[in-house]
N, C-alpha and C. Protein backbone atom coordinates (compact mmCIF):
# COMPACT_ATOMS: atom_id res chain seq x y z
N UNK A 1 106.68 60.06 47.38
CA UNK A 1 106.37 58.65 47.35
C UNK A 1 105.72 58.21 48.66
N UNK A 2 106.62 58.36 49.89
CA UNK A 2 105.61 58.21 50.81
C UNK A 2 104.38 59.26 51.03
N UNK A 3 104.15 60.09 50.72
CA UNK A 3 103.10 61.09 50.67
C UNK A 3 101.88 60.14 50.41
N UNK A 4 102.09 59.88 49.12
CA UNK A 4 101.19 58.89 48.16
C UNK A 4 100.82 57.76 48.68
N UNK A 5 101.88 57.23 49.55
CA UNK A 5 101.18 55.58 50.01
C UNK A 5 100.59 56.39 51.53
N UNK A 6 100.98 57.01 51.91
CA UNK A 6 99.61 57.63 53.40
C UNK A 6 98.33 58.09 52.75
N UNK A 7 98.48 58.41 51.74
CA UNK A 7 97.67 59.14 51.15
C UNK A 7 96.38 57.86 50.92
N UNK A 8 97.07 56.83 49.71
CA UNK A 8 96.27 55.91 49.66
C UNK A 8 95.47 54.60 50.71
N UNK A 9 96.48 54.58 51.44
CA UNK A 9 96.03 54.15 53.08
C UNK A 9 95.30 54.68 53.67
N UNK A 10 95.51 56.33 54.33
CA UNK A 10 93.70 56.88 54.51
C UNK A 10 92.24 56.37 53.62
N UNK A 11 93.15 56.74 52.37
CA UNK A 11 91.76 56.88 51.22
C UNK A 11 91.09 55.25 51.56
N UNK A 12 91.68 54.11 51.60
CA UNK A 12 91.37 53.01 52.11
C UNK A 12 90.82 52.63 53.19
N UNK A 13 91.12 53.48 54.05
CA UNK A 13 90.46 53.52 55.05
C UNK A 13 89.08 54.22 55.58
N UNK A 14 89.32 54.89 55.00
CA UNK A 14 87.71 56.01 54.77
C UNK A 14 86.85 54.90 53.96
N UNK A 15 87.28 54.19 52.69
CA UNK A 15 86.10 53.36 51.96
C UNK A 15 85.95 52.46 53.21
N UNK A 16 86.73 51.69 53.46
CA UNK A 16 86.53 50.41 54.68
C UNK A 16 85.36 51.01 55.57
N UNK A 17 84.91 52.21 55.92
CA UNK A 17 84.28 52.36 56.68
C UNK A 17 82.92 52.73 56.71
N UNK A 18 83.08 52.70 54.88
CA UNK A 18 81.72 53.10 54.46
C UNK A 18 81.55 51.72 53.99
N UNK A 19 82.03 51.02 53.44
CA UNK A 19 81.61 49.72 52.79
C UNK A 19 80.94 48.60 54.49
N UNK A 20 81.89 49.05 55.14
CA UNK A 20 81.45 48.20 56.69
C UNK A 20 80.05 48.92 57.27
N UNK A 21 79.42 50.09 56.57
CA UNK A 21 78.35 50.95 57.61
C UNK A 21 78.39 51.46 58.78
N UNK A 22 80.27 51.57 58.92
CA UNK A 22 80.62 52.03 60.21
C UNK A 22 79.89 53.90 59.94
N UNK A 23 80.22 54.38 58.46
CA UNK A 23 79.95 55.87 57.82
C UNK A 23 78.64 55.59 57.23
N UNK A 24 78.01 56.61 56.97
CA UNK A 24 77.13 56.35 55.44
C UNK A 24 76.67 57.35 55.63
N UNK A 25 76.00 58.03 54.03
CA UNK A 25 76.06 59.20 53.73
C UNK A 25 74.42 58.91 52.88
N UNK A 26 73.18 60.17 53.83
CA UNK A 26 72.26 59.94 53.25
C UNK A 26 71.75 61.18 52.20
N UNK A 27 71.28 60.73 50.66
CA UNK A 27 71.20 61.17 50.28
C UNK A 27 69.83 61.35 49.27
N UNK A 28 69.23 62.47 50.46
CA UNK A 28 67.83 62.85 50.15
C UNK A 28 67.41 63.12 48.40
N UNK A 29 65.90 62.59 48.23
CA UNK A 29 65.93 62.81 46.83
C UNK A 29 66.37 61.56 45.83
N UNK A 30 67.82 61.47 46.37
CA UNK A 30 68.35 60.18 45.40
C UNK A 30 67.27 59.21 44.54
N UNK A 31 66.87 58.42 45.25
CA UNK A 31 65.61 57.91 44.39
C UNK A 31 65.30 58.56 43.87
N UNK A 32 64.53 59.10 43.94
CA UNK A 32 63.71 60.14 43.19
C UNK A 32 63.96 60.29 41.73
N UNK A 33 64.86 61.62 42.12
CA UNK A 33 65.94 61.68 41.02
C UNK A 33 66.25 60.78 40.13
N UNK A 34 66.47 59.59 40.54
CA UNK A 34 66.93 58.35 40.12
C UNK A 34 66.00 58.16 38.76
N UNK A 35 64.68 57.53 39.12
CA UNK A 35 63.69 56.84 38.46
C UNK A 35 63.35 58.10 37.39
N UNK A 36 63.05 59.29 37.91
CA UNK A 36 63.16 60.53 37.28
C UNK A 36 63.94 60.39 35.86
N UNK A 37 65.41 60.31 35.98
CA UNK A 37 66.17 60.29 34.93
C UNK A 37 65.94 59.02 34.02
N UNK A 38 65.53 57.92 34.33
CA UNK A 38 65.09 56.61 33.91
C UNK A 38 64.03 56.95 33.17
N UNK A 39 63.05 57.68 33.56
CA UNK A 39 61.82 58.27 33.00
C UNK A 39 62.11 58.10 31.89
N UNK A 40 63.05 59.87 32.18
CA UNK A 40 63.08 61.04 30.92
C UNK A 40 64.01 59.96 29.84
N UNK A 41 65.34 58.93 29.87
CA UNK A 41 66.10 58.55 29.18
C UNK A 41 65.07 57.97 28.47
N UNK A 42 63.90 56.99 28.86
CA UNK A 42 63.26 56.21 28.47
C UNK A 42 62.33 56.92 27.36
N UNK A 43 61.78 58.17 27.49
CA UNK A 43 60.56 58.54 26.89
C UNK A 43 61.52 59.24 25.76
N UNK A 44 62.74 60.01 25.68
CA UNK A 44 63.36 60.40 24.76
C UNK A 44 63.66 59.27 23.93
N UNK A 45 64.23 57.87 24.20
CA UNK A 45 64.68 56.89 23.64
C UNK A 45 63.66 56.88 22.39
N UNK A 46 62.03 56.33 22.84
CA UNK A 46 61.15 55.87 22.41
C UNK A 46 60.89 57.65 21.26
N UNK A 47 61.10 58.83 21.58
CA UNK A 47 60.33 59.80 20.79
C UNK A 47 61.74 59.84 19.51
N UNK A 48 62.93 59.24 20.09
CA UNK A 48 63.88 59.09 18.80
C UNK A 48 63.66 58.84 17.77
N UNK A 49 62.99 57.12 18.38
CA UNK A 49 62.59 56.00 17.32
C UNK A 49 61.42 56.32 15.81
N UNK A 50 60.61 57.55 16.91
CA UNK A 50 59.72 57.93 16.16
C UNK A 50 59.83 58.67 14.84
């Protein structure tokens, strides 16, 4: 039980520090990738319909 509440108190604390931009984590590509998959969902959607 206490394991669990240190546990969740770090874990809280690690977000606090990414949500503040004290951390941040860059992740190359992302876009990319992103619009990429938007593409492909999009052009399959439309060759469904067909």
């Amino acid at each position: 039980m206490l394991a669990d509440t240190l546990l969740a108190q770090r874990r809280a604390q690690i977000a606090g520090k990414f949500l503040s931009g004290q951390w941040s984590a860059e992740l190359k590509g992302y876009e990319t990738a992103r619009l990429a998959d938007r593409s492909q969902a999009q052009t399959l959607s439309e060759q469904w319909r067909d």
